[in-house]
PDB file of N, CA and C in Angstrom:
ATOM      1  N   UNK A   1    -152.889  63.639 109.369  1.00  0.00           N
ATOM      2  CA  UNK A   1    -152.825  64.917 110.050  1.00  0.00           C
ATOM      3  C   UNK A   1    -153.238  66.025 109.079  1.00  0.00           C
ATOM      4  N   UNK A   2    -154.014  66.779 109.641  1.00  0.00           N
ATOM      5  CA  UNK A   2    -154.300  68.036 108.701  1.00  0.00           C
ATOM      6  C   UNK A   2    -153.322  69.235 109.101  1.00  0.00           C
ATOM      7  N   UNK A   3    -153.022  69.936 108.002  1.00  0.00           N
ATOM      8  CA  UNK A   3    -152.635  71.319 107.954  1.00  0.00           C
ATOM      9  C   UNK A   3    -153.327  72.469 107.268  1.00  0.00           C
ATOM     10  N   UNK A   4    -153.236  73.444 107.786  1.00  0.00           N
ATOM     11  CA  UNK A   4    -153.517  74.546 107.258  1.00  0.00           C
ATOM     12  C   UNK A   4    -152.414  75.569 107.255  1.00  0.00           C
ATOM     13  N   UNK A   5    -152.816  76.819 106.106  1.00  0.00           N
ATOM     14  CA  UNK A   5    -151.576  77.502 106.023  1.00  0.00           C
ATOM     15  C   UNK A   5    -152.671  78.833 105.468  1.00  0.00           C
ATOM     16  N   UNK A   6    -151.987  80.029 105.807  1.00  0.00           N
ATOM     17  CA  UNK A   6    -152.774  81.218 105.659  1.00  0.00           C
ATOM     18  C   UNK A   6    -151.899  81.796 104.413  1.00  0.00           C
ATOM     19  N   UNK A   7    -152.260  82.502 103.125  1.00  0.00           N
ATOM     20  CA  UNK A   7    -151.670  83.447 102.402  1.00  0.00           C
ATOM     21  C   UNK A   7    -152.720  84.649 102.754  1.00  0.00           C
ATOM     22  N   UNK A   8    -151.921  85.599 102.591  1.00  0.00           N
ATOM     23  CA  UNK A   8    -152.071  87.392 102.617  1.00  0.00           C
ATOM     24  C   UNK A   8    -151.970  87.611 101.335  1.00  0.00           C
ATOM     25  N   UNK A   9    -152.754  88.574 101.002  1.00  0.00           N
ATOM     26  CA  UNK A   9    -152.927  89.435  99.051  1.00  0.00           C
ATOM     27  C   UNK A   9    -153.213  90.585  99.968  1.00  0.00           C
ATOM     28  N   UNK A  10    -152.551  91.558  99.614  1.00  0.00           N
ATOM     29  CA  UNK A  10    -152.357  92.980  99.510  1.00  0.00           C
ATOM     30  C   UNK A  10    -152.057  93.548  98.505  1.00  0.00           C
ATOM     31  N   UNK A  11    -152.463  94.841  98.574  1.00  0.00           N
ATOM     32  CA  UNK A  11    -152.731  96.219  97.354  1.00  0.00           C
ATOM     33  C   UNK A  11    -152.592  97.533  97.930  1.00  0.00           C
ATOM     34  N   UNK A  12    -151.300  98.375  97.789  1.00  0.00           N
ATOM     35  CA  UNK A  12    -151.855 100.184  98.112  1.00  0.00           C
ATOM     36  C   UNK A  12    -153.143 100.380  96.892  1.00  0.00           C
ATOM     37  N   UNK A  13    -153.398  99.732  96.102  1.00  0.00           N
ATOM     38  CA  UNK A  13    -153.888 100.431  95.057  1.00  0.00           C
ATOM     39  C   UNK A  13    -155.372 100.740  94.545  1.00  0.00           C
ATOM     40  N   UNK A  14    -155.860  99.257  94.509  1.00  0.00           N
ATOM     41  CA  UNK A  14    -157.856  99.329  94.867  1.00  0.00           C
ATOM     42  C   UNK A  14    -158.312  98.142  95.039  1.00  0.00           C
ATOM     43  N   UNK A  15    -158.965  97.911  95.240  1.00  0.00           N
ATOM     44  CA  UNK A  15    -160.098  97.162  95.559  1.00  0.00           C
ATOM     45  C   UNK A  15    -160.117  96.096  94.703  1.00  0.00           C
ATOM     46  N   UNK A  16    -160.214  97.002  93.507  1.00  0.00           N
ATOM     47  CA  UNK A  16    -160.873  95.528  92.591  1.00  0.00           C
ATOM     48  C   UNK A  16    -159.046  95.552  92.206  1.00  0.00           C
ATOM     49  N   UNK A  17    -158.295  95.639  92.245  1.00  0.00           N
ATOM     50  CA  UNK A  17    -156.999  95.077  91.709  1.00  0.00           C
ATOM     51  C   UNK A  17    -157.123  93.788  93.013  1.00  0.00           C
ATOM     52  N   UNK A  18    -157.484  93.993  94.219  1.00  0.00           N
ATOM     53  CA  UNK A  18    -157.035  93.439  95.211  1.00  0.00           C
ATOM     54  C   UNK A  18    -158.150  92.116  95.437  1.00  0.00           C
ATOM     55  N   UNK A  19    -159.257  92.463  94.141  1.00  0.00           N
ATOM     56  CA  UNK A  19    -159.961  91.230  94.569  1.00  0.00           C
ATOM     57  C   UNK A  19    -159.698  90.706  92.880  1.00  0.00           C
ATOM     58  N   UNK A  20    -158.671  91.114  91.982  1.00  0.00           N
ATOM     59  CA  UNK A  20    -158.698  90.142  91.067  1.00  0.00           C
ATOM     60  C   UNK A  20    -157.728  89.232  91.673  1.00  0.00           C
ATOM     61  N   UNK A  21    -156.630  90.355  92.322  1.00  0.00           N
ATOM     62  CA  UNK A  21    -154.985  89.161  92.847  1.00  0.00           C
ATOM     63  C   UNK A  21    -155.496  88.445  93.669  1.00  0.00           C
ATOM     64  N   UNK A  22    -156.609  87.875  94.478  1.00  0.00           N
ATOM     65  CA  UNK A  22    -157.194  87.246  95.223  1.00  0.00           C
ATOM     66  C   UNK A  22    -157.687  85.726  94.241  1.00  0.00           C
ATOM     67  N   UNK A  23    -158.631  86.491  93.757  1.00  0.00           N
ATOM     68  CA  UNK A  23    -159.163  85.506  92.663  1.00  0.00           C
ATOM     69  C   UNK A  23    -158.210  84.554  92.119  1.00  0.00           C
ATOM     70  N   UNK A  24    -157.374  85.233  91.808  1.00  0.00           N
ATOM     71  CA  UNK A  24    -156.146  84.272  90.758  1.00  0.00           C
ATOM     72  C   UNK A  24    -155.198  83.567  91.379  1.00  0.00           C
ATOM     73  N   UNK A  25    -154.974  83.991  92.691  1.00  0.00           N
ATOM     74  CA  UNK A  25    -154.192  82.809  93.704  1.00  0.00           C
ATOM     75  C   UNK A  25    -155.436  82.103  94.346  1.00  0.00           C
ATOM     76  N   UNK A  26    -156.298  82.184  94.220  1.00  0.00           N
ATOM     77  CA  UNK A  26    -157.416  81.133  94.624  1.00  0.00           C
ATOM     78  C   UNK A  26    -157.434  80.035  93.698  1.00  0.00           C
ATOM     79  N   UNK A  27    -157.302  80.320  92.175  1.00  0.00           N
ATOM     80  CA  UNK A  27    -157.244  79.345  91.149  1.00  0.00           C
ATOM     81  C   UNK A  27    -155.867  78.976  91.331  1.00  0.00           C
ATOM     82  N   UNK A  28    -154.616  79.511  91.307  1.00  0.00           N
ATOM     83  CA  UNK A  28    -153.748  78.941  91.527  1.00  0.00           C
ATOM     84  C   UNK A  28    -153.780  77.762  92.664  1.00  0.00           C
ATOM     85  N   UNK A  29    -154.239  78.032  93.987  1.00  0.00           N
ATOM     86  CA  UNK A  29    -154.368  77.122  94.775  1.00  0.00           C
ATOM     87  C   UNK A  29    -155.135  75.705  94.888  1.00  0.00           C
ATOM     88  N   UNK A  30    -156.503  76.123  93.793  1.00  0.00           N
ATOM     89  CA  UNK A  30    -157.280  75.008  93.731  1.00  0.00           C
ATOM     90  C   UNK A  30    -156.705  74.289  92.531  1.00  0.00           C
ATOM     91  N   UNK A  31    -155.893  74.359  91.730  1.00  0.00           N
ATOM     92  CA  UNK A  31    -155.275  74.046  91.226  1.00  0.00           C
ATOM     93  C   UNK A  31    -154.255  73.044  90.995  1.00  0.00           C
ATOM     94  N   UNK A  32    -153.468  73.349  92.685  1.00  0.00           N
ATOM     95  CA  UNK A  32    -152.630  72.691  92.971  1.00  0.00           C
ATOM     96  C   UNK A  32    -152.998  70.927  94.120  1.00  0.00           C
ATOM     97  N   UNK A  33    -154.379  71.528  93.905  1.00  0.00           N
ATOM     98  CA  UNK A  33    -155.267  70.474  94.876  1.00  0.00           C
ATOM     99  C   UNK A  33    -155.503  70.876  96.266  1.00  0.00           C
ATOM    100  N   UNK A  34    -155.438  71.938  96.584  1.00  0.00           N
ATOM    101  CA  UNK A  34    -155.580  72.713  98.214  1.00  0.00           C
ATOM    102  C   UNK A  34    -157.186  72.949  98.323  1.00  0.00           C
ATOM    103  N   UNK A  35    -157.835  72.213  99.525  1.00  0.00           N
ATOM    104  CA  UNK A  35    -158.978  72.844  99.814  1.00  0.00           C
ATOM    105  C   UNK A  35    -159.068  74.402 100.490  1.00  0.00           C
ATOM    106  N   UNK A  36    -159.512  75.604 100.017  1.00  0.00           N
ATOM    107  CA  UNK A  36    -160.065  76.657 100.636  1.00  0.00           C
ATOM    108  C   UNK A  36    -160.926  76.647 101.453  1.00  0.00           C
ATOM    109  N   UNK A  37    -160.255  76.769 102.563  1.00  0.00           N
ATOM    110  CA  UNK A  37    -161.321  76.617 103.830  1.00  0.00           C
ATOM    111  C   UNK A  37    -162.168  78.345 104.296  1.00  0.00           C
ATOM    112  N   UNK A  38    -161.347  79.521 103.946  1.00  0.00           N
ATOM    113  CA  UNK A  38    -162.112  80.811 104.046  1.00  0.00           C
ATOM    114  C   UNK A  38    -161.729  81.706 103.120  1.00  0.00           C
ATOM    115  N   UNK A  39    -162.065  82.815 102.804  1.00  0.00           N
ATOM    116  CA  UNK A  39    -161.519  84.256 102.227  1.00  0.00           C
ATOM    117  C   UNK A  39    -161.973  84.892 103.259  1.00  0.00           C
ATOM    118  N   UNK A  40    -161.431  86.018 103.694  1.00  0.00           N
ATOM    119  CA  UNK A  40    -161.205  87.476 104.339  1.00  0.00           C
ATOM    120  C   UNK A  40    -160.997  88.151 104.194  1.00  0.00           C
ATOM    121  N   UNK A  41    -161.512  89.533 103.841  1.00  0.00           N
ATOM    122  CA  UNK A  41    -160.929  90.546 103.742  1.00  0.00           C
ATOM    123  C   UNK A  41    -161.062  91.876 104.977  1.00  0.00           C
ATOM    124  N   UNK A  42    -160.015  92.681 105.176  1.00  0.00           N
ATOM    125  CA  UNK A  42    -160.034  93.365 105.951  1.00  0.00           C
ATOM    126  C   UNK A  42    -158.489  94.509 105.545  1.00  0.00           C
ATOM    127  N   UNK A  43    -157.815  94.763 106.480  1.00  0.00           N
ATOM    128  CA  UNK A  43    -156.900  95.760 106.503  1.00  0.00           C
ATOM    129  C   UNK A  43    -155.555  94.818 107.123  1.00  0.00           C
ATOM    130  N   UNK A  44    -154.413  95.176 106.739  1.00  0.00           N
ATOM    131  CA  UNK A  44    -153.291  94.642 107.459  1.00  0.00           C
ATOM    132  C   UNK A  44    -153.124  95.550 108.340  1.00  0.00           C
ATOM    133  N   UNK A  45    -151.574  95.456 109.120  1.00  0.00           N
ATOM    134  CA  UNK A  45    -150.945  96.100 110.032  1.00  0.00           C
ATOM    135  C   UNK A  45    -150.674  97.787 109.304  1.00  0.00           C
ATOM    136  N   UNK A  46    -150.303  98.275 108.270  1.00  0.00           N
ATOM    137  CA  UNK A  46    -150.564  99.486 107.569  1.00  0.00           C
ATOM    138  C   UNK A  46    -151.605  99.946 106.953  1.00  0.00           C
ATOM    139  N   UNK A  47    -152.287  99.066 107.513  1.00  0.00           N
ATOM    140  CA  UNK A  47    -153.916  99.456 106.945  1.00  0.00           C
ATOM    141  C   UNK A  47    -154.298  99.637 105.482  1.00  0.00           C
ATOM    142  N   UNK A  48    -153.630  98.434 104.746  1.00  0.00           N
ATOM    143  CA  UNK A  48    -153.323  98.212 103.426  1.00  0.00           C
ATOM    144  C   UNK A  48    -154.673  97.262 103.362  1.00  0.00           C
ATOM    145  N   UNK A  49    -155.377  97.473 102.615  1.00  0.00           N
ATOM    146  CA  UNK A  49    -156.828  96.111 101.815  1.00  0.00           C
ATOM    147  C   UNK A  49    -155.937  94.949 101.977  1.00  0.00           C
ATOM    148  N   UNK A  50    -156.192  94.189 102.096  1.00  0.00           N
ATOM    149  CA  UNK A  50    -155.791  92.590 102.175  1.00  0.00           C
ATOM    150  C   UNK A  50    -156.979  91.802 102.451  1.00  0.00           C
ATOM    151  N   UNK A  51    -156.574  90.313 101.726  1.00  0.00           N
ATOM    152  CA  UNK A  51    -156.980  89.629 101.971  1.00  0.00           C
ATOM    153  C   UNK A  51    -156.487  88.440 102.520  1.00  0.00           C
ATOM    154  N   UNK A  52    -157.293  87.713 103.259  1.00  0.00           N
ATOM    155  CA  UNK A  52    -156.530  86.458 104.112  1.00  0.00           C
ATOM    156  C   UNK A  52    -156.868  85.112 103.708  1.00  0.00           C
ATOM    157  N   UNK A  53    -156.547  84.084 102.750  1.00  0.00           N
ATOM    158  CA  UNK A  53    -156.711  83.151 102.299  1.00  0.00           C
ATOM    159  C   UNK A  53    -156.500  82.010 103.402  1.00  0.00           C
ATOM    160  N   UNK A  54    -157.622  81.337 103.904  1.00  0.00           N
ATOM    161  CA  UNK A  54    -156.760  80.018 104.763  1.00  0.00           C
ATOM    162  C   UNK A  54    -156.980  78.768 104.215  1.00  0.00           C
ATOM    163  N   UNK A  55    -156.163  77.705 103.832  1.00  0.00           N
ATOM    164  CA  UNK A  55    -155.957  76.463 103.124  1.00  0.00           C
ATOM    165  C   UNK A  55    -156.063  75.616 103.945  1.00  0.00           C
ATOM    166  N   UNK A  56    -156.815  74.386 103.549  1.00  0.00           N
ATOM    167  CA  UNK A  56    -156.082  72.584 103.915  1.00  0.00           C
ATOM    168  C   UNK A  56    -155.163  71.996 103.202  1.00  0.00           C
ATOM    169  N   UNK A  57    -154.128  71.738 104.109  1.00  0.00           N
ATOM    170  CA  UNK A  57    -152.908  71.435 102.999  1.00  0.00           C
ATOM    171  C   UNK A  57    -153.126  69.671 102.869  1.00  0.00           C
ATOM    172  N   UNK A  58    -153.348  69.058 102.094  1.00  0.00           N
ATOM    173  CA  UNK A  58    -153.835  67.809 101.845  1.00  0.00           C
ATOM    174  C   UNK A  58    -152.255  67.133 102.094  1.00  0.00           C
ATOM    175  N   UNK A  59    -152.153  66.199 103.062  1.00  0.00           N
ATOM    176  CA  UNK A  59    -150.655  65.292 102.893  1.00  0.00           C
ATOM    177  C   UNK A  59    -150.925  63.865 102.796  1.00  0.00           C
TER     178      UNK A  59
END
């Protein structure tokens, strides 16, 4: 059975803070052996930069 699981990275602060904390839970994740199936970026519900990480959770 496959799974997937979404993480959120948010920032009030900029851009590039919000695409290093991206970057570095991306390595954290590939890391842990998780395929990255997308990156996204857009705005949350406060209209905060975010990004939307979605995973294959390997079982």
């Amino acid at each position: 059975m496959t799974a997937y699981k979404i993480f959120k990275v948010s920032t009030w602060w900029s851009t590039t803070t919000l695409i290093r904390r991206t970057e570095n839970t991306l390595s954290v994740i590939e890391e842990q052996g998780h395929e990255i199936v997308t990156v996204s970026f857009g705005v949350d519900i406060f209209m905060r930069p975010t990004a939307f990480i979605t995973i294959r959770i390997k079982t």
